[in-house]
Structure formats: structure tokens, C-alpha cells
Protein backbone atom coordinates (compact mmCIF):
# COMPACT_ATOMS: atom_id res chain seq x y z
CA UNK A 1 -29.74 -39.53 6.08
CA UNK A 2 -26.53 -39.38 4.22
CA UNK A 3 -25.75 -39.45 0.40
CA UNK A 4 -28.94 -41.86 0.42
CA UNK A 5 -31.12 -41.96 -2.64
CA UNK A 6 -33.45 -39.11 -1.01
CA UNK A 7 -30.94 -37.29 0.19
CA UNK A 8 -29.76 -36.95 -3.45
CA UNK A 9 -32.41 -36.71 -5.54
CA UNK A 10 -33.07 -33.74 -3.08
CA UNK A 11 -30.57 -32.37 -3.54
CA UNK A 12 -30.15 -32.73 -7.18
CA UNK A 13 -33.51 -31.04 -7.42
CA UNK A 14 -32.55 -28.02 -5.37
CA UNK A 15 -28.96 -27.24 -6.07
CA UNK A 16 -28.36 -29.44 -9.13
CA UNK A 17 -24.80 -30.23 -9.01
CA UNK A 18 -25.05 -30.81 -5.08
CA UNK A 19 -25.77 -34.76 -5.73
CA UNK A 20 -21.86 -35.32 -7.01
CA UNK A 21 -20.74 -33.58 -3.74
CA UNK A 22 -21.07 -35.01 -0.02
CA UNK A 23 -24.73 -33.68 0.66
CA UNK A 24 -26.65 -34.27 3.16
CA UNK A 25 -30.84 -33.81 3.36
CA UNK A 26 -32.06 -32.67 6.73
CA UNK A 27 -35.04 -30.36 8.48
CA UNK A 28 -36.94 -29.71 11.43
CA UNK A 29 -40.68 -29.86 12.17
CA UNK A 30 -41.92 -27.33 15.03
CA UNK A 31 -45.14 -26.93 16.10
CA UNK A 32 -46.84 -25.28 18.75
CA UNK A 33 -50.41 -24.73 20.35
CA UNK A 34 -49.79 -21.27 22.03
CA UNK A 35 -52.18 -18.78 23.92
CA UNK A 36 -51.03 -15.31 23.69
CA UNK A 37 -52.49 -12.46 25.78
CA UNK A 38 -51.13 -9.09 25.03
CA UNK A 39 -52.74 -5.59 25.77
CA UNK A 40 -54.54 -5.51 22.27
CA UNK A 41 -58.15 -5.86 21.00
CA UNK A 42 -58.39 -8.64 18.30
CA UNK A 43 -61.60 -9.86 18.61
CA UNK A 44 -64.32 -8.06 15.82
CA UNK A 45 -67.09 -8.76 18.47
CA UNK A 46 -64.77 -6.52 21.07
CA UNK A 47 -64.26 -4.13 18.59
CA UNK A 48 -67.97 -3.66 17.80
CA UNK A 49 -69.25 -3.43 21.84
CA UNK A 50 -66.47 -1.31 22.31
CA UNK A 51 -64.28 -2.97 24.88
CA UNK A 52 -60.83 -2.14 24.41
CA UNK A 53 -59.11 -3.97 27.21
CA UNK A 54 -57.37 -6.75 25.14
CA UNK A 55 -57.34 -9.51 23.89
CA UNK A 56 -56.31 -13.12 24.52
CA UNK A 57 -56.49 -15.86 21.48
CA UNK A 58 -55.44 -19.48 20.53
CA UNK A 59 -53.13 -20.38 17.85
CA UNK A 60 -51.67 -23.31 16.06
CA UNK A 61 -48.30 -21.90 15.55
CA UNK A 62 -44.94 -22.75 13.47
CA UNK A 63 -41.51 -22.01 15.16
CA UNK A 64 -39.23 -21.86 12.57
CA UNK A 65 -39.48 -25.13 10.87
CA UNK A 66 -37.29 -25.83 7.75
CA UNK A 67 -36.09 -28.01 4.73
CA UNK A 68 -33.22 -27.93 3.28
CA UNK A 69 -29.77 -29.54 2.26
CA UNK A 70 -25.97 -28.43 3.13
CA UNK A 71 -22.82 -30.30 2.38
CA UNK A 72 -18.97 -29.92 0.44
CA UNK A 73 -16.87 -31.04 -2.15
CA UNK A 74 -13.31 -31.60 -1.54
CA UNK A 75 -11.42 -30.55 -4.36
CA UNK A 76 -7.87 -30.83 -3.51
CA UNK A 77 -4.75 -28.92 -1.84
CA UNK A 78 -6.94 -28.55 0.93
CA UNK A 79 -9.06 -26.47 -0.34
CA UNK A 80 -13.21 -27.53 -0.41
CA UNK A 81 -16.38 -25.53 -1.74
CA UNK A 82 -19.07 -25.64 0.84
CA UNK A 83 -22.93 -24.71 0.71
CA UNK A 84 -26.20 -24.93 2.54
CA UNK A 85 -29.99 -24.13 0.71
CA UNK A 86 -32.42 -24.01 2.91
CA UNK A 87 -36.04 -23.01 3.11
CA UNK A 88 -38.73 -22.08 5.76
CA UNK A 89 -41.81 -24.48 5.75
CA UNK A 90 -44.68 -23.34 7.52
CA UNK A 91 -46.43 -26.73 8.36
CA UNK A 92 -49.73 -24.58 9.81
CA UNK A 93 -50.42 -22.21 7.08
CA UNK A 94 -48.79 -22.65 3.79
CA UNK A 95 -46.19 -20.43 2.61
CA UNK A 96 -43.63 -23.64 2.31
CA UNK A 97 -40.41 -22.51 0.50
CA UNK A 98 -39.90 -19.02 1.43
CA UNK A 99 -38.24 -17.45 4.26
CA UNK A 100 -34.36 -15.87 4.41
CA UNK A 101 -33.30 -18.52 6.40
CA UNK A 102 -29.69 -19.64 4.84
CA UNK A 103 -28.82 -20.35 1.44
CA UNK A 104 -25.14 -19.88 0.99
CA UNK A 105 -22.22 -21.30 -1.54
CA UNK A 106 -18.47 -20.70 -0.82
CA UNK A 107 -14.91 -21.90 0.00
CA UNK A 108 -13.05 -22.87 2.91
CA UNK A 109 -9.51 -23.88 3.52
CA UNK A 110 -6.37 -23.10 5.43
CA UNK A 111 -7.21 -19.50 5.34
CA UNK A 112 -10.84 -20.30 6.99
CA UNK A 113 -13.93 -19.41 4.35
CA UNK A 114 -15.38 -17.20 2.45
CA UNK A 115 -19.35 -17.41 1.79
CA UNK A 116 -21.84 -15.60 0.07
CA UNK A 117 -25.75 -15.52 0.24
CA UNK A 118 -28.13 -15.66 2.76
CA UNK A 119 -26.58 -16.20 6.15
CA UNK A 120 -26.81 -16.05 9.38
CA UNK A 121 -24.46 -12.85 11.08
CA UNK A 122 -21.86 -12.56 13.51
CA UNK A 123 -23.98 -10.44 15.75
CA UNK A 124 -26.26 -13.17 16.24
CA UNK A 125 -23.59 -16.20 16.71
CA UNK A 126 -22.24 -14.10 19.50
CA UNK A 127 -25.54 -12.84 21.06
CA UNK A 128 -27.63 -15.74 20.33
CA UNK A 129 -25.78 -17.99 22.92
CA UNK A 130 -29.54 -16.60 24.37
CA UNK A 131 -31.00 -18.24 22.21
CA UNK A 132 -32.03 -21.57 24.17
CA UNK A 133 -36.00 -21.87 24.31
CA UNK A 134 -38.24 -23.63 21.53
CA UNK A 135 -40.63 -21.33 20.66
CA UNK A 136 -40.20 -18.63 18.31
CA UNK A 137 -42.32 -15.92 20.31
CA UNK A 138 -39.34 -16.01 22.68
CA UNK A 139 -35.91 -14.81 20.91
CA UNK A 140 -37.89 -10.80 19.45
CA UNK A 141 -38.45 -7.48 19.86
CA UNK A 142 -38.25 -7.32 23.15
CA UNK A 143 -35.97 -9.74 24.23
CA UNK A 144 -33.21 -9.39 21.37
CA UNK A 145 -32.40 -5.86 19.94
CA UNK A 146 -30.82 -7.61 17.15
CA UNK A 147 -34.15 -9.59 15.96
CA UNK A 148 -34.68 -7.76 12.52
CA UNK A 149 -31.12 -6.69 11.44
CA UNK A 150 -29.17 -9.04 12.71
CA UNK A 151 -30.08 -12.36 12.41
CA UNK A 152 -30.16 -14.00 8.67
CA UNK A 153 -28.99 -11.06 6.30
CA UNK A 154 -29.74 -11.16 2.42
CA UNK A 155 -27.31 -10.40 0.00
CA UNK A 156 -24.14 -10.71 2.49
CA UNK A 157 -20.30 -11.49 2.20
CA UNK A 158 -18.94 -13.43 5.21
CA UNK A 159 -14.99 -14.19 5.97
CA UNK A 160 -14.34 -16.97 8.73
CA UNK A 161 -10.64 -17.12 10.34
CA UNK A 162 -9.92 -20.11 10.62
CA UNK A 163 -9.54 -21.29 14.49
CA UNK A 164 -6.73 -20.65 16.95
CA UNK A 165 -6.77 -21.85 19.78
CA UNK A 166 -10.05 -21.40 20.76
CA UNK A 167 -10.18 -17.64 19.29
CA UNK A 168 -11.97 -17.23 15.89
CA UNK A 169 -13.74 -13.95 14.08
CA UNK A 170 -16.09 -12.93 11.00
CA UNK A 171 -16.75 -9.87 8.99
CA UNK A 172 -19.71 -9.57 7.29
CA UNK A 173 -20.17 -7.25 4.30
CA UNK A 174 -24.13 -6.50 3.05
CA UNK A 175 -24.19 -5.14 -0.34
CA UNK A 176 -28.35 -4.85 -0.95
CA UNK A 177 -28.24 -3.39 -4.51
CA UNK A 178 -31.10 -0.74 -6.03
CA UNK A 179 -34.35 -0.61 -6.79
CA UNK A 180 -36.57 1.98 -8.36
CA UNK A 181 -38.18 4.35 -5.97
CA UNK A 182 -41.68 5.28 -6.28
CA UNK A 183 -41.45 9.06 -5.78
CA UNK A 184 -37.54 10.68 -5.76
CA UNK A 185 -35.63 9.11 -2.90
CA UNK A 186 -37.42 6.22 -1.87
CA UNK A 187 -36.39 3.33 1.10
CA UNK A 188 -37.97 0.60 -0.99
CA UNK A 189 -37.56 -3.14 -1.21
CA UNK A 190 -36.53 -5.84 -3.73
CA UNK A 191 -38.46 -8.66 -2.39
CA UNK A 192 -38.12 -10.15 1.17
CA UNK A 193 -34.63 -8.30 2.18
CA UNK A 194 -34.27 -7.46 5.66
CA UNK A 195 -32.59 -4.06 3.92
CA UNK A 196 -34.03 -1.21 2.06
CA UNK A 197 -32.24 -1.20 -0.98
CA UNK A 198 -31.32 2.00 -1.55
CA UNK A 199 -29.60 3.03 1.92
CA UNK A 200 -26.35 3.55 -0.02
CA UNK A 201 -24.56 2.68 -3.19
CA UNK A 202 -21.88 0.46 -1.86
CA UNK A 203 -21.84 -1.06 1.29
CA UNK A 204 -25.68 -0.92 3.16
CA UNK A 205 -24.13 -2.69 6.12
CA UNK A 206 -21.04 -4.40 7.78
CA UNK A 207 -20.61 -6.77 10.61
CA UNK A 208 -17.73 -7.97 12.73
CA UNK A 209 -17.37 -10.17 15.13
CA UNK A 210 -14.67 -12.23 17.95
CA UNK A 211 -15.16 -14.96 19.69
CA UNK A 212 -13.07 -17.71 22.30
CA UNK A 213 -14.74 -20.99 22.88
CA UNK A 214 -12.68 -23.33 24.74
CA UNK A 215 -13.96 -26.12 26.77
CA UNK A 216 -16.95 -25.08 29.04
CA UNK A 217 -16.17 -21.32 28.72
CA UNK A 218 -17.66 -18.73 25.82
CA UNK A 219 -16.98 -14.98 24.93
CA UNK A 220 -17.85 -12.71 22.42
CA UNK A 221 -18.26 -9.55 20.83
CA UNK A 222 -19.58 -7.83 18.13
CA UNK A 223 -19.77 -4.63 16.26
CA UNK A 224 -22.18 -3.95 13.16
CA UNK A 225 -23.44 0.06 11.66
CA UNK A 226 -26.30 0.68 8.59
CA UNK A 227 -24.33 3.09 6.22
CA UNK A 228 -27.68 4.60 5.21
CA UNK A 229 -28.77 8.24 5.62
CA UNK A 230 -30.12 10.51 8.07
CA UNK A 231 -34.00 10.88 8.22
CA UNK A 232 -34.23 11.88 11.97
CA UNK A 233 -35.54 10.21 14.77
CA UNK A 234 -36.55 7.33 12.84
CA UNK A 235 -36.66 3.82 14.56
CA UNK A 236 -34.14 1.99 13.13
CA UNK A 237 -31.81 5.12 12.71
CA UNK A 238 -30.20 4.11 8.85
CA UNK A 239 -27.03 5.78 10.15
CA UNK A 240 -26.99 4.12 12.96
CA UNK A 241 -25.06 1.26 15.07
CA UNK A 242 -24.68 -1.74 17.65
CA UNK A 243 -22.65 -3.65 19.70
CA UNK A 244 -23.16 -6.37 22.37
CA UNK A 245 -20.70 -8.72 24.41
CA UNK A 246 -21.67 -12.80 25.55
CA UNK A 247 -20.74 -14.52 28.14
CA UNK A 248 -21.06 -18.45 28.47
CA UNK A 249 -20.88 -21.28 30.28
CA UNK A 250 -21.68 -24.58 29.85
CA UNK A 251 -20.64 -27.70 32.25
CA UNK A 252 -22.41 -30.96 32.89
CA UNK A 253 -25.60 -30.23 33.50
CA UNK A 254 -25.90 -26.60 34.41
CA UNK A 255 -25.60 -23.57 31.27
CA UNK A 256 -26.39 -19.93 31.49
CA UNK A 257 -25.19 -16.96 29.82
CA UNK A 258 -25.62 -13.19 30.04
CA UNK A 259 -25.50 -11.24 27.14
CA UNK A 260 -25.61 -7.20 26.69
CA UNK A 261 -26.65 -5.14 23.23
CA UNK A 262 -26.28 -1.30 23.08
CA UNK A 263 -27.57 0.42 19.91
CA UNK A 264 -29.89 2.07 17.59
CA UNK A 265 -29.74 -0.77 14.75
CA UNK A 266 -33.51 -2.21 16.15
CA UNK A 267 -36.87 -1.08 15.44
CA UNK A 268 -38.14 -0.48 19.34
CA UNK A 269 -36.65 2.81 19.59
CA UNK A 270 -35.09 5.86 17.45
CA UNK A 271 -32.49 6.20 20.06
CA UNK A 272 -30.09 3.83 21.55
CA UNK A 273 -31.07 1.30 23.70
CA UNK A 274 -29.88 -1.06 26.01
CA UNK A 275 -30.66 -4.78 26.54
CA UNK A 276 -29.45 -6.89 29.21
CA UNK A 277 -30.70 -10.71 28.76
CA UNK A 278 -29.70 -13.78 31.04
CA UNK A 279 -30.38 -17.34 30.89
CA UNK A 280 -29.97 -20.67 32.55
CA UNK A 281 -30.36 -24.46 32.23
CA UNK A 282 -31.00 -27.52 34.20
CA UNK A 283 -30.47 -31.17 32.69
CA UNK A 284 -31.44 -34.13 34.54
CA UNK A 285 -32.05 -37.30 32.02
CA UNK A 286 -34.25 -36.66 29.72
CA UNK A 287 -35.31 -33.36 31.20
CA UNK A 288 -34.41 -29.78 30.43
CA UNK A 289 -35.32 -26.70 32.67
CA UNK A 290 -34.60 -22.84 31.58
CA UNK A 291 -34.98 -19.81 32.46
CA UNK A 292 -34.43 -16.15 31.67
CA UNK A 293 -34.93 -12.71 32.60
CA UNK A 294 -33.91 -9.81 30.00
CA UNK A 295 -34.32 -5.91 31.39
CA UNK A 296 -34.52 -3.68 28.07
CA UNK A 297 -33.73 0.33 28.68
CA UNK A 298 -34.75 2.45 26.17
CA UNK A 299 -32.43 6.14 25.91
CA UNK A 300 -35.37 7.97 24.93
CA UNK A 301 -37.24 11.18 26.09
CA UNK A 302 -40.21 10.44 23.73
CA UNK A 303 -43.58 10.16 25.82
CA UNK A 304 -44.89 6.79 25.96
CA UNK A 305 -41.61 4.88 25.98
CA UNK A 306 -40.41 2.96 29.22
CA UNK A 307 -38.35 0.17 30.22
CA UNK A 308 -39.22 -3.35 29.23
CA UNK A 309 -39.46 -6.55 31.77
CA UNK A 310 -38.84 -9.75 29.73
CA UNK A 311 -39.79 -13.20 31.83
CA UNK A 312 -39.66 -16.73 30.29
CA UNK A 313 -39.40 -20.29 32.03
CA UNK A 314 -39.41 -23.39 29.84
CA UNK A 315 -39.48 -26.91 30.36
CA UNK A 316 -38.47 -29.75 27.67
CA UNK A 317 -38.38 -33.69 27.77
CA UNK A 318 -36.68 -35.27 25.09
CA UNK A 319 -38.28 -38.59 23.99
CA UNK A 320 -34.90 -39.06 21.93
CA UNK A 321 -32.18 -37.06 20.30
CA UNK A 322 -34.54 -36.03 17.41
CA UNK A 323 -38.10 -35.74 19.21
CA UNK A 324 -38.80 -33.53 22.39
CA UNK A 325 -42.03 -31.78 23.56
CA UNK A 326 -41.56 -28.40 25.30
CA UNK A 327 -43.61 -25.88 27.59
CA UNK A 328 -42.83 -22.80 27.93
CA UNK A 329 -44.05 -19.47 29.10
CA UNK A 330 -42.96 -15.67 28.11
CA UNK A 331 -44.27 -12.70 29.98
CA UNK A 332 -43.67 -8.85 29.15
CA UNK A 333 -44.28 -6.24 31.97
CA UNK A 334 -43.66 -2.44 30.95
CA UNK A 335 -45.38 1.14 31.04
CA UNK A 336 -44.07 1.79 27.74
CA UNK A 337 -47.24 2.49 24.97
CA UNK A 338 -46.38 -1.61 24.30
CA UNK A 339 -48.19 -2.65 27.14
CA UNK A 340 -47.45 -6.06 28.86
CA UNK A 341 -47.79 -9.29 27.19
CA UNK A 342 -47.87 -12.96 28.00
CA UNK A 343 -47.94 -16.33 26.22
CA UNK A 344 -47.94 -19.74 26.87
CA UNK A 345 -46.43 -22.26 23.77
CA UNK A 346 -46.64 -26.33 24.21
CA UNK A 347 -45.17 -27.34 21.20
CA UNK A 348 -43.03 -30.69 19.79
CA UNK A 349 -40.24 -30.67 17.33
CA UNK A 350 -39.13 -33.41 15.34
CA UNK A 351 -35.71 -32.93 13.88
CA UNK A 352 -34.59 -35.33 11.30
């Protein structure tokens, strides 16, 4: 719907000045009706007779969906300002509006772009080639090391090279600003940031990233390190870093990839971990099978902690380019204090 009388006044309303540039409205409805099954007791009946063996339970549940606008202005010499603002909308239980999801403003030219905002980092758009399946319960935890730190960051600088070839890279710079402790030193928050802010007085953390994409064939790696401060065996370690390496390919029908983190930037364990995550697709018309296995290691001696299992099989028709229905199932088998876990998500999406 582009640089229609929607798509402007839209825009116009959220980033004012957007309506004189070339804007475009879009979003993404996502719902699912998913039974999860996981080794804890939810139930206030349960927890009243005194059965503690877990809990299964049904819930209408939102994957992600979003509003929001992106677009550029062209003004001259090659040079153009770009942006994107949008917003998470939560179509089950309220809390429309909200969210990190992006909301950027920059410029981009022969030199490639510079952006600030919220924004999605290079660790993810090398790792999250593994990111293929519909429902939101899938790409965590347990399947991606990088889900709290490294997916939309707050408050972040971002240079894009421009492309050669194929060959491309990013730096990310997180710069998270101060906030009044409660008592001395204090990790505390300024609103929704992924980031304490107080971990340092310059730069919190800092991301890079390279990347080749030509034809059928992806690879990748990243790099990214909190510049906070020591406070022990805390899970994630503020001093701490991460790396991981993709691999991809993608021809005709048939995609998988294989991707590999090894860190301490997570919130599973205080020590480093490794993740090993693969995936692959099937298209046949209108039909789309995956599947993926992920084996998490965690380099700990701390009693309780084991290696994590990660299954998930998925199956999506697509009643056109905008509308598709999914099924999909994700199952977590581990001795660790986490306990296995299962869920089953049939869900539609309607992307417009």
C-alpha cells in the first residue's frame, strides 16, 4: 500500500515529516492457538492438592505481530535519509504500541549507512538464517543463545558497508546511558532496554559482523562483548562475550542451514556455552515443510545444569503470498534443573 492516502496519513501521524518522503505503511498479524506442556505446576487447583508433576495449558498466543511504517527520501548526490518506526501489537492481550522492535532514522549512500535507534544486530542477521518457523516459542532460550542480547538492541549505532561482491559487514555500537541506582552501584533500567544502564560509562556493548551472500550460498560471522563489570558467576557474565558462524543454502526448493554460538553473553548459563542449531526446508506448491534439531552444551560444573535437546518440525500452506496457516511442534529434552518441554502452535499470519 504505497504513498496511498492511509499509508500517509499513517505515517504523518507517527513520524510527522515521513508523509513528504517515499513511505510506505505495512504490518503483520500472527496468531496462534498453542498447547504448551513443560515440567511446571501452573494450575492453583495442582498447587493446592499438592501435585507437582506439571503442567500442560491452552493459550491464544501472539507471535510477534507488528505495525509500523519504513521508507526514504532522496536528497541528492546520491546520498538518501532512510527510517523505519515500528511497533509491537499484541492482537490477544492489549499492550498495542510497545515492544523494541525497530525504530531507526539514518543515511545511506556510496559509503553504505549509518543508523541509529532501535535495531535489529549483526549477531542476529548472521545467526538468524535459523530463524525459519512461525511461532515465536521457537527462535529462545534454548534454541538461540543470542535471544535476549542480541536480537533488537535499544539505544544502538549501526554502520553498513556498502556491498561488494557479495561480501558486506556491520558494527554495532550500544551506548545505554545512566540511571539512578537505588542503593550505591545499582544494574538498573531506564524503561524497556534490553541493557542495564549503568554497565559502563561509554560504550555498554559493541557488535560486529561479516557476511557473503551470493546466489544460493550464505556465510557469516559475528563477534559482540558487554563492557560491564565483574559480579562473578552471574548469568549473563557483564564482562562477558560471543561469537557464532552461519552457514546457508538455499536452491529451488530445498534450504537448510547450520549455525554455531559460543559464549557467555545469554542468560542460560554463567559460563560459556555452546549451541549448535540446524535446519531444513521442503517446498512443494503451496506447501512448506521444516525441520530442526539444535544440541545446546552448557561449560558449567554447577549442579543441576546439563545439556539441552531442542526438536521442532513445522508445516505451512500458503493460501497466497500474504496469508498462510502453519503447524508446528517444539520439544525440549534435558536433565538440566529446566526440565523438558513441549508445545504445539497452529497459528495464521496475515501480512499486509
Amino acid at each position: 500500500m504505497k504513498k496511498s492516502a492511509l499509508a500517509l496519513a499513517v505515517a504523518a501521524a507517527l513520524v510527522g515529516s515521513a508523509a513528504y518522503a517515499d513511505t510506505t505503511l505495512y504490518g503483520s498479524a500472527r496468531v496462534s492457538l498453542d498447547y504448551v506442556d513443560e515440567n511446571v505446576d501452573r494450575d492453583a487447583g495442582d498447587f493446592v492438592s499438592g501435585l507437582f508433576e506439571g503442567d500442560g495449558y491452552w493459550d491464544v498466543f501472539n507471535n510477534a505481530s507488528r505495525l509500523g511504517v519504513r521508507g526514504e527520501e532522496d536528497l541528492g548526490g546520491g546520498l538518501a535519509a532512510i527510517y523505519q518506526y515500528e511497533f509491537g501489537v499484541d492482537v490477544t492481550e492489549g499492550g498495542n504500541f510497545t515492544s523494541n522492535r525497530p525504530k531507526w532514522v539514518g543515511l545511506k549512500g556510496g559509503f553504505g549507512s549509518v543508523t541509529a535507534g532501535t535495531q535489529w544486530t549483526p549477531y542476529y542477521n548472521v545467526i538468524g538464517i535459523g530463524d525459519i518457523f512461525n511461532s515465536s516459542r521457537v527462535f529462545g532460550n534454548f534454541v538461540y543463545l543470542g535471544n535476549t542480547f542480541a536480537t533488537r538492541m535499544d539505544n544502538s549505532l549501526i554502520y553498513t558497508t556498502p556491498n561488494f561482491s557479495g561480501f558486506s559487514a556491520q558494527a554495532m555500537l550500544v551506548m545505554n546511558g545512566s540511571c539512578n541506582p537505588s542503593v550505591g552501584f545499582d544494574l538498573c533500567r531506564l524503561g524497556d532496554n534490553r541493557l542495564p544502564a549503568n554497565l559502563s560509562d561509554d560504550i555498554d556493548m559493541w557488535n560486529i559482523a561479516a557476511s557473503y551472500k551470493n546466489g544460493p550460498f550464505f556465510a557469516g560471522a559475528t563477534y559482540m562483548a558487554l563492557e560491564g563489570p565483574d559480579l562473578g558467576p552471574t548469568a549473563p557474565t557483564w564482562d562477558g562475550d560471543q561469537w557464532g558462524l552461519a552457514l546457508g543454502y538455499n536452491a529451488g526448493p530445498f534450504a537448510v542451514s547450520l549455525a554455531y554460538e559460543n559464549g557467555e553473553v545469554n542468560t542460560l548459563f554463567p559460563d560459556d556455552s555452546q549451541n549448535i542449531y540446524l535446519t531444513g526446508q521442503y517446498t512443494f506448491g503451496p506447501n512448506i515443510v521444516r525441520a530442526a534439531f539444535g544440541y545446546v552444551d552448557p561449560d558449567s560444573d554447577i549442579v543441576g545444569v546439563d545439556d539441552i535437546n531442542n526438536y521442532v518440525l513445522g508445516y505451512q500452506y500458503n493460501f497466497s503470498k500474504r496469508t498462510r496457516l502453519w503447524v508446528e511442534y517444539v520439544g525440549r529434552s534435558t536433565d538440566s534443573a529446566y526440565g523438558d518441554g513441549n508445545a504445539v502452535s497452529i497459528g495464521t499470519r496475515v501480512d499486509f
